[in-house]
Structure formats: structure tokens, C-alpha cells
Protein backbone atom coordinates (compact mmCIF):
# COMPACT_ATOMS: atom_id res chain seq x y z
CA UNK A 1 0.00 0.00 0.00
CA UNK A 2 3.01 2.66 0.90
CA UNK A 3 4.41 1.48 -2.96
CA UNK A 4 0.57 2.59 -4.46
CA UNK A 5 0.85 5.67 -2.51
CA UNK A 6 4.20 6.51 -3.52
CA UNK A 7 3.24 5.83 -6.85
CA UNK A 8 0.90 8.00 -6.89
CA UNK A 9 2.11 11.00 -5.43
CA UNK A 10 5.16 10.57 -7.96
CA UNK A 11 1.94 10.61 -10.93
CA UNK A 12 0.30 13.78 -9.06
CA UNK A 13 3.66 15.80 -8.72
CA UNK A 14 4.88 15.30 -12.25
CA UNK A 15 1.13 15.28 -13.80
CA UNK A 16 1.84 18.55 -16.06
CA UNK A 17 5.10 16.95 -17.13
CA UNK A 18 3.68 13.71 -17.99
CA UNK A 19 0.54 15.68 -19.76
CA UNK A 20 3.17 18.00 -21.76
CA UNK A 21 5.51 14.98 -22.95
CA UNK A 22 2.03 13.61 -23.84
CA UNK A 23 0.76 16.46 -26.34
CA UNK A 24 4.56 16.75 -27.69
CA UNK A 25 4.72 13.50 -28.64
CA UNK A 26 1.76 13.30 -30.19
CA UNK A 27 2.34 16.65 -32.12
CA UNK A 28 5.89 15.02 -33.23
CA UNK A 29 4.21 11.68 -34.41
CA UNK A 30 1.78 13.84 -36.29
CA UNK A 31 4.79 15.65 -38.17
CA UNK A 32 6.39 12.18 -38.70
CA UNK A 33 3.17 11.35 -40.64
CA UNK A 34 3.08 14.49 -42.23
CA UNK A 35 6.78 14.55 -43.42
CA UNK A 36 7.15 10.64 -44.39
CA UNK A 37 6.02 10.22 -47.93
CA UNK A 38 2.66 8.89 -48.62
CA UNK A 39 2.64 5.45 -50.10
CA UNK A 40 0.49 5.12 -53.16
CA UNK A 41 -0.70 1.66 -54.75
CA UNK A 42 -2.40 0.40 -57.73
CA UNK A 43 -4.91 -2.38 -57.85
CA UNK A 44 -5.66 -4.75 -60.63
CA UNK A 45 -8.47 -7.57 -60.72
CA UNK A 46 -8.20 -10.24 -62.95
CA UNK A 47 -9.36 -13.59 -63.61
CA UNK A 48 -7.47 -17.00 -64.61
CA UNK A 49 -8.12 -18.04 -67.78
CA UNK A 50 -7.56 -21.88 -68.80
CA UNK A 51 -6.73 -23.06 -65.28
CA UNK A 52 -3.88 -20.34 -64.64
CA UNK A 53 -4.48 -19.56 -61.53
CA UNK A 54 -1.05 -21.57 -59.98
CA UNK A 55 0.72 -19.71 -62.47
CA UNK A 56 -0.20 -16.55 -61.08
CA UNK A 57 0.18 -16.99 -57.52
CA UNK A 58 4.06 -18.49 -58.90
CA UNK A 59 4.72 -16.07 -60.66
CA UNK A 60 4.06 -12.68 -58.40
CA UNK A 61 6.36 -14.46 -55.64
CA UNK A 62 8.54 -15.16 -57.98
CA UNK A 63 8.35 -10.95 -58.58
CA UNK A 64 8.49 -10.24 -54.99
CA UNK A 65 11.45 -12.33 -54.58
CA UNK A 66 13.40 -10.15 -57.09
CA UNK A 67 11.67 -6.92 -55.70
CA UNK A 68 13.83 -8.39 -52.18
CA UNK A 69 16.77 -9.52 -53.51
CA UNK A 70 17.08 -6.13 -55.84
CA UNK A 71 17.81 -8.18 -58.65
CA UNK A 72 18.09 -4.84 -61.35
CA UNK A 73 19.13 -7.87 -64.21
CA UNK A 74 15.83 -9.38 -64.18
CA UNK A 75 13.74 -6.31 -64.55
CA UNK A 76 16.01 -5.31 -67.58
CA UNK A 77 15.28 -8.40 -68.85
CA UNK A 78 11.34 -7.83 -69.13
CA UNK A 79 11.79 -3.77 -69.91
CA UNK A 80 12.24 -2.00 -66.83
CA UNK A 81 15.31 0.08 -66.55
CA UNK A 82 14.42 2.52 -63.96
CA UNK A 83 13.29 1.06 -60.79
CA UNK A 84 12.58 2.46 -56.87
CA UNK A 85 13.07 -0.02 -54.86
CA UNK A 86 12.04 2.20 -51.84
CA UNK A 87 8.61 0.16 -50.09
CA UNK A 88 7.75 -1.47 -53.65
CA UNK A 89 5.56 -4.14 -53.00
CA UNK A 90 3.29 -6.73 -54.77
CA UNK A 91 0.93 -8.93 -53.18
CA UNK A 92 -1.76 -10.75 -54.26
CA UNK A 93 -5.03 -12.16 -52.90
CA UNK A 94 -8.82 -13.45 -53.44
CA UNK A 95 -11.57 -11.20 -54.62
CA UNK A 96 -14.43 -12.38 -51.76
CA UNK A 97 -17.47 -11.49 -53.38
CA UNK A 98 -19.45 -14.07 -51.18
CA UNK A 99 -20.75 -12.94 -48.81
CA UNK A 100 -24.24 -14.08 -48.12
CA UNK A 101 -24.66 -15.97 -45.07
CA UNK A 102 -26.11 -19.29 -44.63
CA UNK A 103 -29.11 -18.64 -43.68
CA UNK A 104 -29.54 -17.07 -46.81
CA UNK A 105 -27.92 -19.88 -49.01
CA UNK A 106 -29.86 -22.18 -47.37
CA UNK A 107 -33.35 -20.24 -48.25
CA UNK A 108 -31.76 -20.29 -51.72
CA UNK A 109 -31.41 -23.86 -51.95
CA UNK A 110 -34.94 -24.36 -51.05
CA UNK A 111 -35.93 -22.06 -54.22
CA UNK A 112 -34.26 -24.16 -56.26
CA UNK A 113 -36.34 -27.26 -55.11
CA UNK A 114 -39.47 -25.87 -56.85
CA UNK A 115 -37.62 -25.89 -59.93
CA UNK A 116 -36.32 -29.46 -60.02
CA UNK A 117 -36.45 -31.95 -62.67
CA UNK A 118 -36.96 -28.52 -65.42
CA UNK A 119 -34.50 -26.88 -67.77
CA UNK A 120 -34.15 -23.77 -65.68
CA UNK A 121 -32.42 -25.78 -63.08
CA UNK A 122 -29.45 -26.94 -65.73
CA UNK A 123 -28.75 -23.18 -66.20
CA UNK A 124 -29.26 -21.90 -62.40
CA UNK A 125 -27.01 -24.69 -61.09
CA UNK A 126 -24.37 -23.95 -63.93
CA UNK A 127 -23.99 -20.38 -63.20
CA UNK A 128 -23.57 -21.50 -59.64
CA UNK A 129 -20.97 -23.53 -60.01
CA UNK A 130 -18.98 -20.80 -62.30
CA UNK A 131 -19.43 -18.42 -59.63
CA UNK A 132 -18.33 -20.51 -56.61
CA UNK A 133 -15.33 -21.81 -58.21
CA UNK A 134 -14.07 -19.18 -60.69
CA UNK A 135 -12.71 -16.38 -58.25
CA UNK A 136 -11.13 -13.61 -59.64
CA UNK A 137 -8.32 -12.40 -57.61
CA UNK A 138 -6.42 -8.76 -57.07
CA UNK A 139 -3.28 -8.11 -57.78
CA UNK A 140 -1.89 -5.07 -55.44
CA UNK A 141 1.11 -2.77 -56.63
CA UNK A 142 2.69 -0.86 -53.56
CA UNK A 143 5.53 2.03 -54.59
CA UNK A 144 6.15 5.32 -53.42
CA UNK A 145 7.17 6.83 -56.96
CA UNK A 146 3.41 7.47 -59.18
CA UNK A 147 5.49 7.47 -62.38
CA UNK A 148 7.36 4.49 -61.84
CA UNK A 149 5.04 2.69 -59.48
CA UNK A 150 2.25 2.68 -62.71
CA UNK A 151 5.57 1.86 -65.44
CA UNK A 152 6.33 -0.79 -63.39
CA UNK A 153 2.26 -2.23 -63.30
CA UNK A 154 2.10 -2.25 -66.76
CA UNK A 155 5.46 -4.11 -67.39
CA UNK A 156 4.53 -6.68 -64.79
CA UNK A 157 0.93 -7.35 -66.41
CA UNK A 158 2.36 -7.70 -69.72
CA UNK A 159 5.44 -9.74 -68.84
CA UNK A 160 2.74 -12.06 -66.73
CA UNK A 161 0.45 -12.55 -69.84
CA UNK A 162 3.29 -13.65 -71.34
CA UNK A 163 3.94 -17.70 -71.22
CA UNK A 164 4.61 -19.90 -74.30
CA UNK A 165 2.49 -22.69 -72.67
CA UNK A 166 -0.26 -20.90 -72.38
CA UNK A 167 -0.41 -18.95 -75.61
CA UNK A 168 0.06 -22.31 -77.51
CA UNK A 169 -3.43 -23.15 -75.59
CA UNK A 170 -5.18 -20.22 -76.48
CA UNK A 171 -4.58 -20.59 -80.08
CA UNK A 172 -6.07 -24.13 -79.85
CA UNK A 173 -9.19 -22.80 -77.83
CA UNK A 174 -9.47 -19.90 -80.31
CA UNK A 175 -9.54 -22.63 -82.93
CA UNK A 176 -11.88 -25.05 -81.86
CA UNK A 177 -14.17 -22.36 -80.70
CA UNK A 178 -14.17 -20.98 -84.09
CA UNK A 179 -14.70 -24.37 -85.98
CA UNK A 180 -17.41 -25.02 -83.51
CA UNK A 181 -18.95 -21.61 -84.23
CA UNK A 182 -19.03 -22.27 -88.03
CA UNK A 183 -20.41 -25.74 -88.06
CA UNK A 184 -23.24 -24.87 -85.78
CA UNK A 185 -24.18 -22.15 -88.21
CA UNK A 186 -23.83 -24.60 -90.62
CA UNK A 187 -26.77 -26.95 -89.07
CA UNK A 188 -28.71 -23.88 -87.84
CA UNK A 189 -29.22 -23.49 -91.59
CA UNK A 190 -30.04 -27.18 -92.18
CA UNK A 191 -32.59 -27.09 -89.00
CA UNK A 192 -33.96 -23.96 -90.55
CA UNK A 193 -34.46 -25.32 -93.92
CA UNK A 194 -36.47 -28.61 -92.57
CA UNK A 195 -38.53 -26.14 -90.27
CA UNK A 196 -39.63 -23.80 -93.62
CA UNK A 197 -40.39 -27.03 -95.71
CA UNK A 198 -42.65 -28.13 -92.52
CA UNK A 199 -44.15 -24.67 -92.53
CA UNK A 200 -44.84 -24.22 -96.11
CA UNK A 201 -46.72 -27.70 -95.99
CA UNK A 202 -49.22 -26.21 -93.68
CA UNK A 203 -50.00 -24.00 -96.46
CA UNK A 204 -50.91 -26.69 -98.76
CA UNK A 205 -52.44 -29.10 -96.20
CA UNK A 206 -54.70 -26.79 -94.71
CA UNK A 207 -57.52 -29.05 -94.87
CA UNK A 208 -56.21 -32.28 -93.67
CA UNK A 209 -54.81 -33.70 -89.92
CA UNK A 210 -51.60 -32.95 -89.92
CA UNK A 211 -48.70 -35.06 -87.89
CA UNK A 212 -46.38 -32.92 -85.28
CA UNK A 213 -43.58 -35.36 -87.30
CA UNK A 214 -41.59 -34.36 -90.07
CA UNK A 215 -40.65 -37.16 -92.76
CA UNK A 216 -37.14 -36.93 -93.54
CA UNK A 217 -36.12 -38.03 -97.25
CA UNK A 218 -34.54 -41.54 -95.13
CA UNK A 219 -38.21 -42.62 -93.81
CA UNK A 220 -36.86 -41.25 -90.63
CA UNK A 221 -39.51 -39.61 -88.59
CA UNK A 222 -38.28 -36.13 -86.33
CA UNK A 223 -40.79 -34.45 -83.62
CA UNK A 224 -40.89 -30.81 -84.39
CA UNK A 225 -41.21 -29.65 -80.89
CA UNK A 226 -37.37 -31.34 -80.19
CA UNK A 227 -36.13 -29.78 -83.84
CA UNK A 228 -37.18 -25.71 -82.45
CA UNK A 229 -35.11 -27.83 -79.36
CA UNK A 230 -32.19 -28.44 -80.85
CA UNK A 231 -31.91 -24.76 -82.92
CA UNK A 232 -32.51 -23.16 -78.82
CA UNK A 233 -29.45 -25.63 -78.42
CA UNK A 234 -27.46 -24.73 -80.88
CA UNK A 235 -27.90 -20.64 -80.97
CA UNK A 236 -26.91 -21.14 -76.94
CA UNK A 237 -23.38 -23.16 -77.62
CA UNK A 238 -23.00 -20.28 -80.14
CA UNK A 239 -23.31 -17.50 -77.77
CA UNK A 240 -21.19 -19.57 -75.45
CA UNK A 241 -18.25 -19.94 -77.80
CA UNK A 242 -18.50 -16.34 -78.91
CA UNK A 243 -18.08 -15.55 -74.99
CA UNK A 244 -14.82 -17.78 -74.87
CA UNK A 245 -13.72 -16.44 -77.62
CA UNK A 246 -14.25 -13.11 -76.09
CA UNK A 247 -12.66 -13.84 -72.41
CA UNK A 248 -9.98 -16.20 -73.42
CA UNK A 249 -7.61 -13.74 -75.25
CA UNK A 250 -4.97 -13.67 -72.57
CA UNK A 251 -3.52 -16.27 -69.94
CA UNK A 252 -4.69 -13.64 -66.91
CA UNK A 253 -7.98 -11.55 -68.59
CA UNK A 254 -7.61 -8.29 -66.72
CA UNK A 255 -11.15 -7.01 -65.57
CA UNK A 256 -9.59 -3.78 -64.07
CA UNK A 257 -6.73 -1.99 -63.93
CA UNK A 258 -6.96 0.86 -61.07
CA UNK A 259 -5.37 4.03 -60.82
CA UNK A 260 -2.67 5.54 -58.72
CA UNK A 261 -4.33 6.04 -55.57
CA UNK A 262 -2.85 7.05 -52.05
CA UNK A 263 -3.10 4.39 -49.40
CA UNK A 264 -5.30 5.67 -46.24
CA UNK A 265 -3.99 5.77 -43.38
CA UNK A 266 -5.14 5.80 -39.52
CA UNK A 267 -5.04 8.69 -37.57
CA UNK A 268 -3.26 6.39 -35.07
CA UNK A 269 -0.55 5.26 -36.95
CA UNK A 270 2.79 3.51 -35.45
CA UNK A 271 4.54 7.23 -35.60
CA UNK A 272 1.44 8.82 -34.41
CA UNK A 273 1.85 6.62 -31.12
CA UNK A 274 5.14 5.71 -30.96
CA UNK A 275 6.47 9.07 -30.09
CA UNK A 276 4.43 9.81 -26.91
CA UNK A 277 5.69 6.25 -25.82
CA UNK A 278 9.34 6.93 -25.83
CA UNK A 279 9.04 10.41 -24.22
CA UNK A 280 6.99 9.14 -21.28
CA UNK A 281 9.80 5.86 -21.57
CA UNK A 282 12.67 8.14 -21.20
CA UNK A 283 11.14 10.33 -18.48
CA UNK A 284 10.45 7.69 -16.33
CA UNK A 285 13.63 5.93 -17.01
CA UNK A 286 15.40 9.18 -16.34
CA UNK A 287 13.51 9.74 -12.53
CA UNK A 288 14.40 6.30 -11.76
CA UNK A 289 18.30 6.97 -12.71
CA UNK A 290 17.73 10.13 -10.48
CA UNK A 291 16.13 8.12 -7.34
CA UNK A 292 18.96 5.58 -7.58
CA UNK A 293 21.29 8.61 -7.41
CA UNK A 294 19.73 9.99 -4.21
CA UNK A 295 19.77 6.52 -2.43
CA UNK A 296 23.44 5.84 -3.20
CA UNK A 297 24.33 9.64 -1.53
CA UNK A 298 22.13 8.04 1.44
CA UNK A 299 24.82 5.20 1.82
């Protein structure tokens, strides 16, 4: 109990003091904050094309482990001569764009009960699945220099898009997408042809009981209702295939590519605190230097 007191009356004779180094400290942290350089990043999202995404993740440690090591002749090597190494940084993560809680999911999964054993379901689980396991992920450039910092996010992106193994699998996607493209318009034409003969013989058959059959030349007999079945089928793998075509032009398709923007920062950031804590640290440690002084005269 005579330690608390003593304590104590040591706090409420040196309150002002303590208060002062308090409010200095905290006005020094805040010119810390002001005078250090703002740190500025860039954030790109993109999306793995062709099951890329292990390549990716490779790849940008395989960056940061240069960006560590300063290695100048590998960035030469893929076009960038001038480079700060001063807090450059790239990291990359998981865009989480799930976010709906079970509860929810599990209302959602009793939806899809009422449409069970119909088409819709084919396309509603489909999209699911797409979404669940087809993340797209953001890449995060941290420099101090704007200039630089967006040279050197455009160098990286390109000399990431850039793999022989992966371009020699576009070209074959491109290709069989393209075939596929052409010989369902090819058939779409056949299926359209069958479906005018079958309406211009309602014309001439007006008066008698007509068959929802078609008679092919072979003897062969085709339900009309699955022929308008198959076009629907075929004008959907078409719009499919024009979407691959579309997204599958690069190894990593690039959905964004952010600007230069200036990270935020707390108001109670490590300088912002810091400084109070080593004033008060070396006040203290200085009255305990001067109480061991005045005990040793005592001896």
C-alpha cells in the first residue's frame, strides 16, 4: 500500500510533465506522418483463364522475390530500366465477393427445389458452379514513386500474360471455338431449312390432320417440338463460344486496372503513437536513474 501511494504522489507531482511529454509527442508523431512520404498503390483484378491460376500466384512471388533480392538484371530483362526499390511491394489475394450468409444460401437452396427436374435448373445450377469456383483475384502494386510505381504495373501485367504454354493453348481454344462456331451455323441453316419445308406444308395441307412429325427423305420420322429444341441448343453453344472467344484472349484476362491512388492511413498510426511512448519511456527511465542517485548519496 506505501508502494501505491508513492506511486501516486510521484503521478500527481509530475502530472503537467507527464501531460506535456504527452501532447509533444503526439504533435511530433503527427509531423512524422506528415513529413514521411505517402505510399500510393495500384490495384488490378483479374481472372485465370484456362486453369492459370497456380501460375499466377508463382509467378508474383517469384516478382516479390526479385523486388527483395534487388535483382536490377531481371527487370532489364522484361523492360524495366528505372526502378525504386524504396517500399515497392506486390501482393496478391482473393476477390471475396461471397458474402451471403447461410441462412440465406440455405433459403436459396430451397428455391431451387421448386424448380427441379426442369430446364431452368441446368442453367441456375451452372452459373452456380462458375461463380463458386471461378474467383477472380487482385493483384496489389505498392511504390512510393506514381510514375514508376504505374511503369512498373504495366510491365509486370504484360510480362505475366506472357507464357509460351499458355499462348500455344489459347490458339487451340481460339480454334476449336471458331470451328465449332461455323459448323453450328452450318446446321442452324439445315434445322432452318427442314422447319420452312414443314411450314410451307401447312399451307398446302390446310384441310387435312396434320402429324407434329416431319418425314425426312430416309423414312426417318423427327418431332418438331425437339427440332425448335435443338436450334434453342445450338444458338446457346453459339453465344457460349462467342463468350470464350471473347474472355480467353490472354492467360490472366484483366477485368480492371486501377489508378494511382494514395493508401489511407489511420489517424493512429505507429509514428502517431510511438512518439508519446518513448518520451513518457525516457522520463520515467530518467527519474528512476535520479532516485537511484539519491539513495546511493544516502549510503
Amino acid at each position: 500500500f506505501l508502494f501505491f501511494l508513492r506511486v501516486f504522489l510521484y503521478l500527481k507531482k509530475n502530472i503537467l510533465i507527464l501531460i506535456g511529454l504527452v501532447i509533444v509527442g503526439l504533435l511530433l508523431g503527427y509531423g512524422f506522418n506528415k513529413v514521411i512520404s505517402k505510399k500510393l498503390k495500384i490495384e488490378v483484378i483479374v481472372k485465370p483463364q484456362i486453369e492459370s491460376k497456380n501460375y499466377l500466384y508463382d509467378v508474383i512471388d517469384e516478382i516479390q522475390s526479385n523486388i527483395n533480392a534487388k535483382d536490377t538484371i531481371f527487370f532489364k530483362s522484361i523492360g524495366i530500366n528505372e526502378i525504386d526499390f524504396n517500399s515497392l511491394e506486390i501482393t496478391i489475394a482473393p476477390v471475396d465477393d461471397n458474402k451471403i450468409s447461410t441462412e440465406s444460401e440455405m433459403k436459396y437452396l430451397e428455391l431451387l427445389q421448386s424448380f427441379e427436374n426442369t430446364d431452368a435448373i441446368a442453367d441456375i445450377v451452372r452459373a452456380e458452379i462458375q461463380n463458386k469456383s471461378s474467383f477472380n483475384h487482385r493483384i496489389t502494386f505498392l511504390f512510393k514513386n506514381p510514375a514508376l510505381g504505374k511503369e512498373f504495373a504495366n510491365k509486370i501485367m504484360a510480362y505475366i500474360n506472357i507464357n509460351p504454354y499458355f499462348d500455344g493453348l489459347i490458339e487451340i481454344y481460339i480454334a476449336n471455338a471458331t470451328s465449332r462456331i461455323e459448323e453450328n451455323r452450318q446446321l442452324l441453316k439445315q434445322v432452318d431449312k427442314i422447319i420452312n419445308n414443314y411450314t410451307n406444308s401447312l399451307v398446302t395441307q390446310e384441310n387435312n390432320t396434320l402429324s407434329d412429325r416431319i418425314v425426312l427423305d430416309n423414312q426417318e420420322q423427327v418431332n418438331i417440338a425437339d427440332l425448335f429444341q435443338y436450334k434453342n441448343l445450338l444458338i446457346r453453344d453459339i453465344e457460349l463460344k462467342k463468350l470464350e472467344l471473347n474472355e480467353r484472349k490472354e492467360t490472366i484476362s484483366i477485368i480492371n486496372f486501377g489508378k494511382v491512388q494514395v493508401i489511407q492511413k489511420s489517424p493512429f498510426t505507429k509514428n502517431f503513437v510511438l512518439a508519446p511512448l518513448i518520451l513518457l519511456a525516457g522520463f520515467f527511465f530518467l527519474s528512476f536513474l535520479i532516485y537511484l542517485n539519491k539513495k546511493a548519496k544516502e549510503i
